[in-house]
PDB file of N, CA and C in Angstrom:
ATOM      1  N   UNK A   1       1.413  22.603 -53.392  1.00  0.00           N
ATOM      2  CA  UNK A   1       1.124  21.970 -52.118  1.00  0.00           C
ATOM      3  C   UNK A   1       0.997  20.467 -52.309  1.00  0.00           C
ATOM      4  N   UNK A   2       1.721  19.532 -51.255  1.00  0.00           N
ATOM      5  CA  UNK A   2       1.275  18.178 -51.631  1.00  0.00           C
ATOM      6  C   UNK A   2       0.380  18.052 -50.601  1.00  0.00           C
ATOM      7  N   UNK A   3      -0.331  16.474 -51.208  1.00  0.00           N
ATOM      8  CA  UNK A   3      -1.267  16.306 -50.890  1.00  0.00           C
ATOM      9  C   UNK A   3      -1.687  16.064 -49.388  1.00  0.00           C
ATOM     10  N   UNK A   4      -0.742  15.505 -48.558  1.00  0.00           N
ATOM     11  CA  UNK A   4      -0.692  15.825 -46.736  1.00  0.00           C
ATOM     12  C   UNK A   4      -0.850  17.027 -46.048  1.00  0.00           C
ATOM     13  N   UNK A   5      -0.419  18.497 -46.996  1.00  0.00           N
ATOM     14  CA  UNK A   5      -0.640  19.808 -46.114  1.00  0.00           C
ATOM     15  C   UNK A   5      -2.455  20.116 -47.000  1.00  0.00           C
ATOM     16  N   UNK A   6      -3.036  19.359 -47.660  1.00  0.00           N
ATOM     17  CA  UNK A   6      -4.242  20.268 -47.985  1.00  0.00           C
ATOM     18  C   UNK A   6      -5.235  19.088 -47.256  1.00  0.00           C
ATOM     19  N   UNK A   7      -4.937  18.012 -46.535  1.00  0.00           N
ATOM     20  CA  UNK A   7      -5.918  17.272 -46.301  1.00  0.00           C
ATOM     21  C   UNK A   7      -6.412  17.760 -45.105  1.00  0.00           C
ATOM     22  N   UNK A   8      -7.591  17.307 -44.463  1.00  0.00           N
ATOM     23  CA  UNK A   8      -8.983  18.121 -43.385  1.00  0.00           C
ATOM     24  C   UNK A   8      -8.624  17.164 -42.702  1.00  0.00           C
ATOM     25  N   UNK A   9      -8.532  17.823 -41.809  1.00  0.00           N
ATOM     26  CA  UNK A   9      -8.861  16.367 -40.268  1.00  0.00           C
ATOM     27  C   UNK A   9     -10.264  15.805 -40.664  1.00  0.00           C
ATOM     28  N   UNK A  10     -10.009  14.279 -40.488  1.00  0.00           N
ATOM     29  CA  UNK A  10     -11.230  13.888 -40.490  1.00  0.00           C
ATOM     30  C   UNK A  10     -12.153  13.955 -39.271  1.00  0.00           C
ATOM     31  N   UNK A  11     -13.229  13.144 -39.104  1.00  0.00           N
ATOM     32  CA  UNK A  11     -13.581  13.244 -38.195  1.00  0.00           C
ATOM     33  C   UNK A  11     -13.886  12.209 -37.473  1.00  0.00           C
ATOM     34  N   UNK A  12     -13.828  11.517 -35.678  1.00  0.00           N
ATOM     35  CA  UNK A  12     -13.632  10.558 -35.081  1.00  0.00           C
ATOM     36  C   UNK A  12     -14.725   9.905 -35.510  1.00  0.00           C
ATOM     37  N   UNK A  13     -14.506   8.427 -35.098  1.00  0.00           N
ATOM     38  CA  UNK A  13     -15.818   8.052 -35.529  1.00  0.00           C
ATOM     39  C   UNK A  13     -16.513   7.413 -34.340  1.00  0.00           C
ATOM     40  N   UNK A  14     -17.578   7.409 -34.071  1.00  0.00           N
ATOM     41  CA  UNK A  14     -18.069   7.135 -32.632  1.00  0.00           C
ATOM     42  C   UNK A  14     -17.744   5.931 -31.961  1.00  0.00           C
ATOM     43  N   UNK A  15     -17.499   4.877 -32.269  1.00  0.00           N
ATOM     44  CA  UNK A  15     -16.800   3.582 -31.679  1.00  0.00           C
ATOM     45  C   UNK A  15     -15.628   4.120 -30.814  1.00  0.00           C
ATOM     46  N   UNK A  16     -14.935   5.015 -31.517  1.00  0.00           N
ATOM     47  CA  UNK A  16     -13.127   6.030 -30.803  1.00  0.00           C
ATOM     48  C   UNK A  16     -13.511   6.755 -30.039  1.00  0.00           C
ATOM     49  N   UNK A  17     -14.834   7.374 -29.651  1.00  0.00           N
ATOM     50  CA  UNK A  17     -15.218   8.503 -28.971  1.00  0.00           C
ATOM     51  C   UNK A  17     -15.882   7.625 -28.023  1.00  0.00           C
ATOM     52  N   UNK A  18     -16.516   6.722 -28.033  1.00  0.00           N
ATOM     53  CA  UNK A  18     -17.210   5.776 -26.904  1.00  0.00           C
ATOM     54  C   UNK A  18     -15.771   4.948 -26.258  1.00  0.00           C
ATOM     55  N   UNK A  19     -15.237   4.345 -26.864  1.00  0.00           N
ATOM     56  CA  UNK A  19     -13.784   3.742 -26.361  1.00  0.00           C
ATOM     57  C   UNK A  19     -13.048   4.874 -25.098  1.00  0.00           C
ATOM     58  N   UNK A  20     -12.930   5.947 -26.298  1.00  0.00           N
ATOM     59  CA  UNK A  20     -12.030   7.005 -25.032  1.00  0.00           C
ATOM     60  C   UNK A  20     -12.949   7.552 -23.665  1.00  0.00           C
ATOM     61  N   UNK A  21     -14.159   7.839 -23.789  1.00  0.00           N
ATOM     62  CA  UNK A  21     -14.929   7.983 -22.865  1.00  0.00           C
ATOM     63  C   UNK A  21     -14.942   7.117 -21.910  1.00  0.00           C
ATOM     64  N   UNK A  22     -14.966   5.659 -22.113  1.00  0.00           N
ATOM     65  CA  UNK A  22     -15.177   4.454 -21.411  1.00  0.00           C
ATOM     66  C   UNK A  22     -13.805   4.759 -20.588  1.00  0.00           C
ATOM     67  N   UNK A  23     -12.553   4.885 -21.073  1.00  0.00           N
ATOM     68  CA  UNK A  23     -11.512   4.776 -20.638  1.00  0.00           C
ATOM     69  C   UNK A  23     -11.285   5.592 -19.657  1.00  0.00           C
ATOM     70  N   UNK A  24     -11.693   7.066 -20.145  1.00  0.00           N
ATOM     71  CA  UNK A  24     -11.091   7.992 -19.125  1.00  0.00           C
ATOM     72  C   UNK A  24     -12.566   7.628 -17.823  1.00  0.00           C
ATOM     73  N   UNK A  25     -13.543   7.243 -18.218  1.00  0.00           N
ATOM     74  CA  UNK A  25     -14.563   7.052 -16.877  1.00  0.00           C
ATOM     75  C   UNK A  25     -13.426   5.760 -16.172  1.00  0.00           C
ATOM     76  N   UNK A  26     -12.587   4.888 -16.536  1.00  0.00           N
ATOM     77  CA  UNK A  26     -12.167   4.180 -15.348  1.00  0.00           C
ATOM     78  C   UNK A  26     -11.063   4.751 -14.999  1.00  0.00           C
ATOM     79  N   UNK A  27     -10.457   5.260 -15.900  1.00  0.00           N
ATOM     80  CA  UNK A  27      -9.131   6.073 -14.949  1.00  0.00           C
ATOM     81  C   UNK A  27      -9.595   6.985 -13.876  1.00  0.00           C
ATOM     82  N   UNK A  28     -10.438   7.845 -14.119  1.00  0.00           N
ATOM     83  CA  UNK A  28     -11.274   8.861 -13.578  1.00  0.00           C
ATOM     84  C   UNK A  28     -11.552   8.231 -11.891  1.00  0.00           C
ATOM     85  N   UNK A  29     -12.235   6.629 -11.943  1.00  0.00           N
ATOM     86  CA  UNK A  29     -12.906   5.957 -10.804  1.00  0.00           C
ATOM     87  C   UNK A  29     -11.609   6.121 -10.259  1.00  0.00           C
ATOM     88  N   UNK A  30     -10.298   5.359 -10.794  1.00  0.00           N
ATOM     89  CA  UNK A  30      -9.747   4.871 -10.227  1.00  0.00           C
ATOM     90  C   UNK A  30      -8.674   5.749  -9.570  1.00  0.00           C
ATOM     91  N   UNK A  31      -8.419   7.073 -10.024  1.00  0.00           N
ATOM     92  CA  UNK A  31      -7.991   8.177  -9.845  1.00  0.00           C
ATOM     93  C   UNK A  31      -8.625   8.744  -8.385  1.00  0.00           C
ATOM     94  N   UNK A  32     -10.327   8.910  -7.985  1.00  0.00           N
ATOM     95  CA  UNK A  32     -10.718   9.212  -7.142  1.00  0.00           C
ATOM     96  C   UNK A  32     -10.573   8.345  -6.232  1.00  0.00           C
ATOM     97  N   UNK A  33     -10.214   7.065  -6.509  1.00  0.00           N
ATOM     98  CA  UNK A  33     -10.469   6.413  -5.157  1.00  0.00           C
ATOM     99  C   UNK A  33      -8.424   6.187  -4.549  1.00  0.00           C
ATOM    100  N   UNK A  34      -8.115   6.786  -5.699  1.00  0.00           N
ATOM    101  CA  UNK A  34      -5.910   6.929  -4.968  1.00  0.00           C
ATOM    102  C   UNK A  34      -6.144   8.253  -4.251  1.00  0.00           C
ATOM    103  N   UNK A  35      -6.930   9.551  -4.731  1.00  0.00           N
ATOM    104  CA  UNK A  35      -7.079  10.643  -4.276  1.00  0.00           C
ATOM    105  C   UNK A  35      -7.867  10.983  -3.192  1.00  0.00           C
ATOM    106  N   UNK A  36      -8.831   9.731  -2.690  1.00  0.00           N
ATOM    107  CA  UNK A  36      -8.929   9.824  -1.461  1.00  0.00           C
ATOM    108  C   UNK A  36      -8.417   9.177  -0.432  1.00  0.00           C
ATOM    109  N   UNK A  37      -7.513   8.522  -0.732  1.00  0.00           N
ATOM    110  CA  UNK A  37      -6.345   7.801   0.433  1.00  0.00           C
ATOM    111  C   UNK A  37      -5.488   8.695   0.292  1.00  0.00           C
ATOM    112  N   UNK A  38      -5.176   9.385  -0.743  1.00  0.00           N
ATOM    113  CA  UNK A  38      -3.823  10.405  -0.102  1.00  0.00           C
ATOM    114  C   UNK A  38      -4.465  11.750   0.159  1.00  0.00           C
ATOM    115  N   UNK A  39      -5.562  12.124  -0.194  1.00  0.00           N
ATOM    116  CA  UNK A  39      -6.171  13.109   0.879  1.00  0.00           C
ATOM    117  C   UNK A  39      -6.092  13.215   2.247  1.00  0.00           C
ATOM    118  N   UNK A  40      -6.631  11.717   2.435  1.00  0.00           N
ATOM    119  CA  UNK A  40      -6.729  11.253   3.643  1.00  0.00           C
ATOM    120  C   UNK A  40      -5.584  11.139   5.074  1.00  0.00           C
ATOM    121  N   UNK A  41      -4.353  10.780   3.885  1.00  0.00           N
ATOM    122  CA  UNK A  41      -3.058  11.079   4.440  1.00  0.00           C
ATOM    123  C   UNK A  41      -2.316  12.347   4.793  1.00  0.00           C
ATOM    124  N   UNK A  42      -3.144  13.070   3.919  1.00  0.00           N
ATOM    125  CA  UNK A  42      -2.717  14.560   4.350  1.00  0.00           C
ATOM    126  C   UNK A  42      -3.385  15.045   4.897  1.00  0.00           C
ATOM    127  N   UNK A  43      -4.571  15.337   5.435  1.00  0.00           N
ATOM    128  CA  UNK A  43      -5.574  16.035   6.198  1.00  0.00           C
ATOM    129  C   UNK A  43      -5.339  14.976   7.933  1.00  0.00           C
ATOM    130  N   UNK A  44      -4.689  13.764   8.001  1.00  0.00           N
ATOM    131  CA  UNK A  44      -4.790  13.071   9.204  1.00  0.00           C
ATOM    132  C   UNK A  44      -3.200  14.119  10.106  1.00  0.00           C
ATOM    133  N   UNK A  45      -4.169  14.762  11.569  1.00  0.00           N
ATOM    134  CA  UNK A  45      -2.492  15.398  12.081  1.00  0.00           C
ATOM    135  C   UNK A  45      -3.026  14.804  13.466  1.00  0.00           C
ATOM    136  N   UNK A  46      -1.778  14.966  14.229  1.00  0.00           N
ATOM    137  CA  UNK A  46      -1.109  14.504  15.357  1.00  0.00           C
ATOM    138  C   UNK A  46      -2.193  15.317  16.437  1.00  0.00           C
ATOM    139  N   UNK A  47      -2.928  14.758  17.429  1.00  0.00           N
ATOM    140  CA  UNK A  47      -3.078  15.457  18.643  1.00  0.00           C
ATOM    141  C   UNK A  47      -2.528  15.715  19.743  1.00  0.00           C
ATOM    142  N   UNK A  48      -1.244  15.467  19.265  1.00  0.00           N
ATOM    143  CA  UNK A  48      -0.097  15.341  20.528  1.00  0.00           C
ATOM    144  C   UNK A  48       0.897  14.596  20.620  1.00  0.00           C
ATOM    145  N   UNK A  49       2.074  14.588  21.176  1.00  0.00           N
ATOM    146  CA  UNK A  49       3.253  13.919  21.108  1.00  0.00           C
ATOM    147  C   UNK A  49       2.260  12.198  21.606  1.00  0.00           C
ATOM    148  N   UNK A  50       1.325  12.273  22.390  1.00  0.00           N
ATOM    149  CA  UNK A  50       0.976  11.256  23.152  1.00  0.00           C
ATOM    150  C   UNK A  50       0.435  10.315  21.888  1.00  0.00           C
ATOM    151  N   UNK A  51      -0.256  10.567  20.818  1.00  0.00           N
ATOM    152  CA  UNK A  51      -0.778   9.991  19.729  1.00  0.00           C
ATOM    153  C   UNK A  51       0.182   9.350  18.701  1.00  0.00           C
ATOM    154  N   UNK A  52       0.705   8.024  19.185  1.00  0.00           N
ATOM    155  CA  UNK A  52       1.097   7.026  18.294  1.00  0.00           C
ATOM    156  C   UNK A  52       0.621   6.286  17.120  1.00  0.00           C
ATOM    157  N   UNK A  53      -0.936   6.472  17.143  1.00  0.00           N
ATOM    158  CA  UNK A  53      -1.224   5.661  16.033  1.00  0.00           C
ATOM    159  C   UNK A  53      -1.847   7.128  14.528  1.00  0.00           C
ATOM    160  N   UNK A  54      -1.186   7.625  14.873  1.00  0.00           N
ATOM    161  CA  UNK A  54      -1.270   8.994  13.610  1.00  0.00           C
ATOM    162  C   UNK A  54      -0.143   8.081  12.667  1.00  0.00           C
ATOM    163  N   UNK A  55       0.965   8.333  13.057  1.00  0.00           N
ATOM    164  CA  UNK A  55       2.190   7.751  12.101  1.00  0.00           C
ATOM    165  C   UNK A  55       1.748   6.562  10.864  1.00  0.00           C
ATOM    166  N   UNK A  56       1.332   5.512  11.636  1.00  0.00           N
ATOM    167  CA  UNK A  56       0.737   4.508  11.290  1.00  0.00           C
ATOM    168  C   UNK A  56      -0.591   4.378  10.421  1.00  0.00           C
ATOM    169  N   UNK A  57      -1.415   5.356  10.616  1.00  0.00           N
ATOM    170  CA  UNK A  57      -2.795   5.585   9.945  1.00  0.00           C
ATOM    171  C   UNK A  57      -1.972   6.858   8.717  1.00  0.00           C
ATOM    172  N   UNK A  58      -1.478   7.801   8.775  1.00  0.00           N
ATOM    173  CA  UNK A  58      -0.632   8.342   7.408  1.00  0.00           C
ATOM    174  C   UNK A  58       0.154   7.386   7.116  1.00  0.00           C
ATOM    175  N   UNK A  59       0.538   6.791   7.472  1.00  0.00           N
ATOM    176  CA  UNK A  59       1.273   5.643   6.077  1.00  0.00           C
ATOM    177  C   UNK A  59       0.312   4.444   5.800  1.00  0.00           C
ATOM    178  N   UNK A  60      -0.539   4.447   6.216  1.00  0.00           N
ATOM    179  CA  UNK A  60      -1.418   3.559   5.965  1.00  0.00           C
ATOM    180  C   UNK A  60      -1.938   3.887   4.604  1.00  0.00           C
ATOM    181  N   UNK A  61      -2.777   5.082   5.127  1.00  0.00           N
ATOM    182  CA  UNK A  61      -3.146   5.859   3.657  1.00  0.00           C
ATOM    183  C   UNK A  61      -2.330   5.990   2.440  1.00  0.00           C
ATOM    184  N   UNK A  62      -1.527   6.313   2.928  1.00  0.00           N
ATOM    185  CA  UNK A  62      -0.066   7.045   1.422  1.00  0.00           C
ATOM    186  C   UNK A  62       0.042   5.622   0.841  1.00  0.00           C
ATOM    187  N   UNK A  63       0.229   4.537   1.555  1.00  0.00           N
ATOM    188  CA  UNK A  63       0.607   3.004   0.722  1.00  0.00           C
ATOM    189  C   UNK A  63      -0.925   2.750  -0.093  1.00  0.00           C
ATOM    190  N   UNK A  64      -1.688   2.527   0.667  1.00  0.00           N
ATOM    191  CA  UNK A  64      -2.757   2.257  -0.386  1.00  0.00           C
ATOM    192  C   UNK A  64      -3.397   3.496  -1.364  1.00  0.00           C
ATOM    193  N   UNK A  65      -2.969   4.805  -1.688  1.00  0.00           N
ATOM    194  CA  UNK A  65      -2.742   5.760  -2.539  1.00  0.00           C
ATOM    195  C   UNK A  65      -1.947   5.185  -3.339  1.00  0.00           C
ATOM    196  N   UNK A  66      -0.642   5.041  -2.887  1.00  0.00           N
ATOM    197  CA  UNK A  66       0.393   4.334  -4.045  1.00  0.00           C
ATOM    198  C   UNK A  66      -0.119   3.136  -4.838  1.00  0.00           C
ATOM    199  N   UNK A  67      -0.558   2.247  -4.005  1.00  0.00           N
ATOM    200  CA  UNK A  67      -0.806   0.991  -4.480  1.00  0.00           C
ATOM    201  C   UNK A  67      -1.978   1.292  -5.642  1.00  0.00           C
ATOM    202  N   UNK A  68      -3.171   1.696  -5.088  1.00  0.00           N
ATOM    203  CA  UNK A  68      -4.626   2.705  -6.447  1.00  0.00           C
ATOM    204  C   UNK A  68      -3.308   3.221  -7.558  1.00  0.00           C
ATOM    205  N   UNK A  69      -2.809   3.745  -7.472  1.00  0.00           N
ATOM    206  CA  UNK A  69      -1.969   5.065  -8.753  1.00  0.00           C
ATOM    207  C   UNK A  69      -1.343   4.031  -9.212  1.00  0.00           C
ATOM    208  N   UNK A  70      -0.786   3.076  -8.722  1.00  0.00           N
ATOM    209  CA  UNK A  70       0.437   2.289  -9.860  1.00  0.00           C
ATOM    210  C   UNK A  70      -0.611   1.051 -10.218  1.00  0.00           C
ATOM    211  N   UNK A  71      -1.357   0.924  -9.959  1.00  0.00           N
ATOM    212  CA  UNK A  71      -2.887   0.224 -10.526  1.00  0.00           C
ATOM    213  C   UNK A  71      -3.444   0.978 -11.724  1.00  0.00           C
ATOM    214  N   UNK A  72      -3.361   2.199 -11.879  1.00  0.00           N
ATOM    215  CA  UNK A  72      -4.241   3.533 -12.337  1.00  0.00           C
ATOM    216  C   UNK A  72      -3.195   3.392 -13.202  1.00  0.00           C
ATOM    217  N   UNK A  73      -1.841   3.677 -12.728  1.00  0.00           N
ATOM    218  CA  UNK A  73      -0.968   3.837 -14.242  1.00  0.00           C
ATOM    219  C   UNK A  73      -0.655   2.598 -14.944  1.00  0.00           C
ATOM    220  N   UNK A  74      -0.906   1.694 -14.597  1.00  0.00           N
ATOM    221  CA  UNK A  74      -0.852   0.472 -15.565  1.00  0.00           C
ATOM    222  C   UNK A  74      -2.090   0.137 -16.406  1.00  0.00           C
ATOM    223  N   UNK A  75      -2.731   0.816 -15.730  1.00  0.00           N
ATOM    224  CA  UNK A  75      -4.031   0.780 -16.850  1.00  0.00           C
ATOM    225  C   UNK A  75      -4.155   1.515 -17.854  1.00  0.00           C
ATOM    226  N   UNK A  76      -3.783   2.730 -17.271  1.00  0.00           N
ATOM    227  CA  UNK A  76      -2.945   4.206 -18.432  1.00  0.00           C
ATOM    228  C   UNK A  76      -2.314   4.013 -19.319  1.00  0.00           C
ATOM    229  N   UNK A  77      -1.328   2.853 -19.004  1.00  0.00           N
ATOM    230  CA  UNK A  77      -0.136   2.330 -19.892  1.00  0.00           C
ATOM    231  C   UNK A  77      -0.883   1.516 -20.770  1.00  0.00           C
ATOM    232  N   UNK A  78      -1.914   0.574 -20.552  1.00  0.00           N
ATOM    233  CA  UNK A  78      -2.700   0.017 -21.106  1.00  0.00           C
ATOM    234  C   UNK A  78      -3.653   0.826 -22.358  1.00  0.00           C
ATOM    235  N   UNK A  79      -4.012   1.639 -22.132  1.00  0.00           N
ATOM    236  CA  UNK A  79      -4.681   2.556 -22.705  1.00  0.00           C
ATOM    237  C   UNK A  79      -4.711   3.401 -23.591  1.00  0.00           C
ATOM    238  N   UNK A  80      -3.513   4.005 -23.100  1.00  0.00           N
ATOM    239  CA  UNK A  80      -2.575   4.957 -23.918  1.00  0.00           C
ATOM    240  C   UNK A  80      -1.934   3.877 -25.028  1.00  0.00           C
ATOM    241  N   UNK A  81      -1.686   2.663 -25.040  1.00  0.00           N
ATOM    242  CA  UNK A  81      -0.993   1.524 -25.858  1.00  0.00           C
ATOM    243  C   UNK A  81      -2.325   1.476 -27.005  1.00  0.00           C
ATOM    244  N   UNK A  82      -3.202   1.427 -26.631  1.00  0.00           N
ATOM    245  CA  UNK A  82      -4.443   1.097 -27.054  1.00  0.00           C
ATOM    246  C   UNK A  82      -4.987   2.816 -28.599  1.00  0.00           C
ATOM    247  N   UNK A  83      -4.562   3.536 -28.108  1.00  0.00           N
ATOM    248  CA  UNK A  83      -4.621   4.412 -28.267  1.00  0.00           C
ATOM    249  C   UNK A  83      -5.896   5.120 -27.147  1.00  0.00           C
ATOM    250  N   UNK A  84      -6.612   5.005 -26.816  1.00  0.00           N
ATOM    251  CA  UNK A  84      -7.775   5.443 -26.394  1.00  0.00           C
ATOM    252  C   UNK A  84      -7.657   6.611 -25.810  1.00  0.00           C
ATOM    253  N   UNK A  85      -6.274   7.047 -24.619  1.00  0.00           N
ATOM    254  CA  UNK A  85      -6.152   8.377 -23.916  1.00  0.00           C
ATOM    255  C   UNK A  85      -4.992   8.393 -24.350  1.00  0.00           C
ATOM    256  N   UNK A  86      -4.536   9.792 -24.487  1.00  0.00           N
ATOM    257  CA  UNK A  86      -3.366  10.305 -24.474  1.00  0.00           C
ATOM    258  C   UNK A  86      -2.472  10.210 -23.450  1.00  0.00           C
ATOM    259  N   UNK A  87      -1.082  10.819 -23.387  1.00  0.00           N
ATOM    260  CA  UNK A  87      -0.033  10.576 -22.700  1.00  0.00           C
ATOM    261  C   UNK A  87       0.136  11.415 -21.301  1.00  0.00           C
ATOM    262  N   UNK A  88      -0.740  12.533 -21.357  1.00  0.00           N
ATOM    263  CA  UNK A  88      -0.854  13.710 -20.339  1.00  0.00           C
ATOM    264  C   UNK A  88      -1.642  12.876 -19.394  1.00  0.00           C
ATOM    265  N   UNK A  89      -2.373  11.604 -19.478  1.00  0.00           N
ATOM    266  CA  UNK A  89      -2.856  10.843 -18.481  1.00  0.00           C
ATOM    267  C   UNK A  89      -1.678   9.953 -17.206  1.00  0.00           C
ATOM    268  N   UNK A  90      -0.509  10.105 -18.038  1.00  0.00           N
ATOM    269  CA  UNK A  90       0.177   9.979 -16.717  1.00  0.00           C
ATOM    270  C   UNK A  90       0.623  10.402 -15.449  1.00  0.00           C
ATOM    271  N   UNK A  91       0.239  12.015 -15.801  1.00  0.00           N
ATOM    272  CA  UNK A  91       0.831  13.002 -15.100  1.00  0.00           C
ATOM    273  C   UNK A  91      -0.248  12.507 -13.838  1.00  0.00           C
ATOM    274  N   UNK A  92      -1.625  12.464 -13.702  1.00  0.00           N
ATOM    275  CA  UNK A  92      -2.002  12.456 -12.650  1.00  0.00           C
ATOM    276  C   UNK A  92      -1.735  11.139 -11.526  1.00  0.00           C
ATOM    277  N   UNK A  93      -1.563  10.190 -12.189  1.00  0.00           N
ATOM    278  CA  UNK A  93      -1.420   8.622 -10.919  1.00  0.00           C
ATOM    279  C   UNK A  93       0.746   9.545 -10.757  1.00  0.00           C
ATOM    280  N   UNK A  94       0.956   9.989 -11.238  1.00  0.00           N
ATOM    281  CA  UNK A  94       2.609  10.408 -11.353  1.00  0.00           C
ATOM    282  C   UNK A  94       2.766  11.527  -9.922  1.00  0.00           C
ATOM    283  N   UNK A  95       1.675  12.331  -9.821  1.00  0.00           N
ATOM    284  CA  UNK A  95       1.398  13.429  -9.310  1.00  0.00           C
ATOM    285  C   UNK A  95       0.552  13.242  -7.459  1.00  0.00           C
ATOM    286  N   UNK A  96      -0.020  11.744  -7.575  1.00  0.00           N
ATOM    287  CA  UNK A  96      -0.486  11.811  -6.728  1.00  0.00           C
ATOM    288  C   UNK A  96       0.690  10.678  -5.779  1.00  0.00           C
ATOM    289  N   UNK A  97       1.460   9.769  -6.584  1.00  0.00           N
ATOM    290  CA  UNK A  97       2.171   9.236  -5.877  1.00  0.00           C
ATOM    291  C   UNK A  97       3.278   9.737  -5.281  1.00  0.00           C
ATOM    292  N   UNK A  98       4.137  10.828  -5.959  1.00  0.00           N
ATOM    293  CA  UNK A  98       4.743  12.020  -5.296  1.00  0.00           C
ATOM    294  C   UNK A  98       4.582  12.687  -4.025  1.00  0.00           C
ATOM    295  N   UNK A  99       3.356  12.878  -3.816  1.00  0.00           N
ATOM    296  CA  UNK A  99       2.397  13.117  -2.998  1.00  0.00           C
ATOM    297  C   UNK A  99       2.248  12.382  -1.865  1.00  0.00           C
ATOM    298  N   UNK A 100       2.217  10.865  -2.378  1.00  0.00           N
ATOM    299  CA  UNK A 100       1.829  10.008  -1.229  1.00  0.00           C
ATOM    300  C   UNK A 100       3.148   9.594  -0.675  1.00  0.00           C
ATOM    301  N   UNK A 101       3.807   9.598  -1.539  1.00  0.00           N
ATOM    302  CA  UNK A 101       5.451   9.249  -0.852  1.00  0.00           C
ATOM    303  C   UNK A 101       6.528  10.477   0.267  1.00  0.00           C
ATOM    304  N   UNK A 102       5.892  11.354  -0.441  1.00  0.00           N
ATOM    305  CA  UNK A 102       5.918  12.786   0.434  1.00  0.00           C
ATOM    306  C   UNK A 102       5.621  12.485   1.806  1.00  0.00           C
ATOM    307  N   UNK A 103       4.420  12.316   2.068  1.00  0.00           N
ATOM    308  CA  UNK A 103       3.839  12.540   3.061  1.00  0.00           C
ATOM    309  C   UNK A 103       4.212  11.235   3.442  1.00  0.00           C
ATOM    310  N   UNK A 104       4.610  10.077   3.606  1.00  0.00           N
ATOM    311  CA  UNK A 104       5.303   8.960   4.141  1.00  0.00           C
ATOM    312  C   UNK A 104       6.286   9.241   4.942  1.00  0.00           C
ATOM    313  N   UNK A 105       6.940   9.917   3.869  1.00  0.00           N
ATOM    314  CA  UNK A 105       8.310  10.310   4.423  1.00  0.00           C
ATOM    315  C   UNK A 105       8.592  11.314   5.530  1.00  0.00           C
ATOM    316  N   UNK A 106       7.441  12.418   5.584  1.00  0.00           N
ATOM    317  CA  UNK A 106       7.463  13.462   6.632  1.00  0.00           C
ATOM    318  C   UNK A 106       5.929  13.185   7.398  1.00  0.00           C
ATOM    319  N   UNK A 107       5.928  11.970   7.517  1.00  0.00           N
ATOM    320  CA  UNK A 107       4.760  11.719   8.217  1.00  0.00           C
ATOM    321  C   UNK A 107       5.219  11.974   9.961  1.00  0.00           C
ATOM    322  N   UNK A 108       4.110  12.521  10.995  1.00  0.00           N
ATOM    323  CA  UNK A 108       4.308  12.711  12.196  1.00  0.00           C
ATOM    324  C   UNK A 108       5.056  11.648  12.824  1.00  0.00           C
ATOM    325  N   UNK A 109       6.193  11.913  13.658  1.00  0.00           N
ATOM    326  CA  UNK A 109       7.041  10.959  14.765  1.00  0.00           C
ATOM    327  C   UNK A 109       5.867  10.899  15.723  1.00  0.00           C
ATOM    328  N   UNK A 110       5.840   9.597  16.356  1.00  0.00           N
ATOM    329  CA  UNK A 110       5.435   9.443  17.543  1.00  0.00           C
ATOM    330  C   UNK A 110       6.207  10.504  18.889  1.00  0.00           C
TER     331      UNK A 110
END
């Protein structure tokens, strides 16, 4: 056996474990606050053909969702560069802008 297949994972050392914690608490903030503008965009419906300003208030939301997530993923990108979070942290600002662009796009006609 050489010497790379008998070695032990070491173990993190708390400076790496406070770093990544720190990190994922701001992705985390910044994650909840894209996920409640595109919540917001999806739970807002039409009371009627007569209600014009629905259209306008769902894309309102979905843009500033987008705008939080590509904020969120540049910080990700930041991070992940850094080492601090892993790469599966993209999936969520990836997941919610999908989402918000979705619902832009099939947002209620006046």
């Amino acid at each position: 056996m050489t010497e790379q297949e008998t070695r032990e994972p070491t173990a993190r050392r708390p400076g790496v474990v406070l770093a990544t914690a720190g990190c994922s608490a701001v992705l985390l903030a910044l994650h909840t606050v894209g996920g409640f503008f595109v919540l917001n965009a999806l739970l807002t419906e039409s009371e009627g053909p007569w209600d014009h300003t629905v259209t306008d208030t769902v894309r309102l939301m979905a843009v500033l969702g987008v705008g939080t997530e590509i904020v969120a993923a540049a910080v990700t990108a930041g991070f992940v560069a850094l080492g601090c979070v892993r790469r599966w942290w993209y999936a969520i600002p990836l997941a919610l802008i999908l989402t918000a662009v979705a619902r832009m796009v099939f947002a209620p006609g006046p």
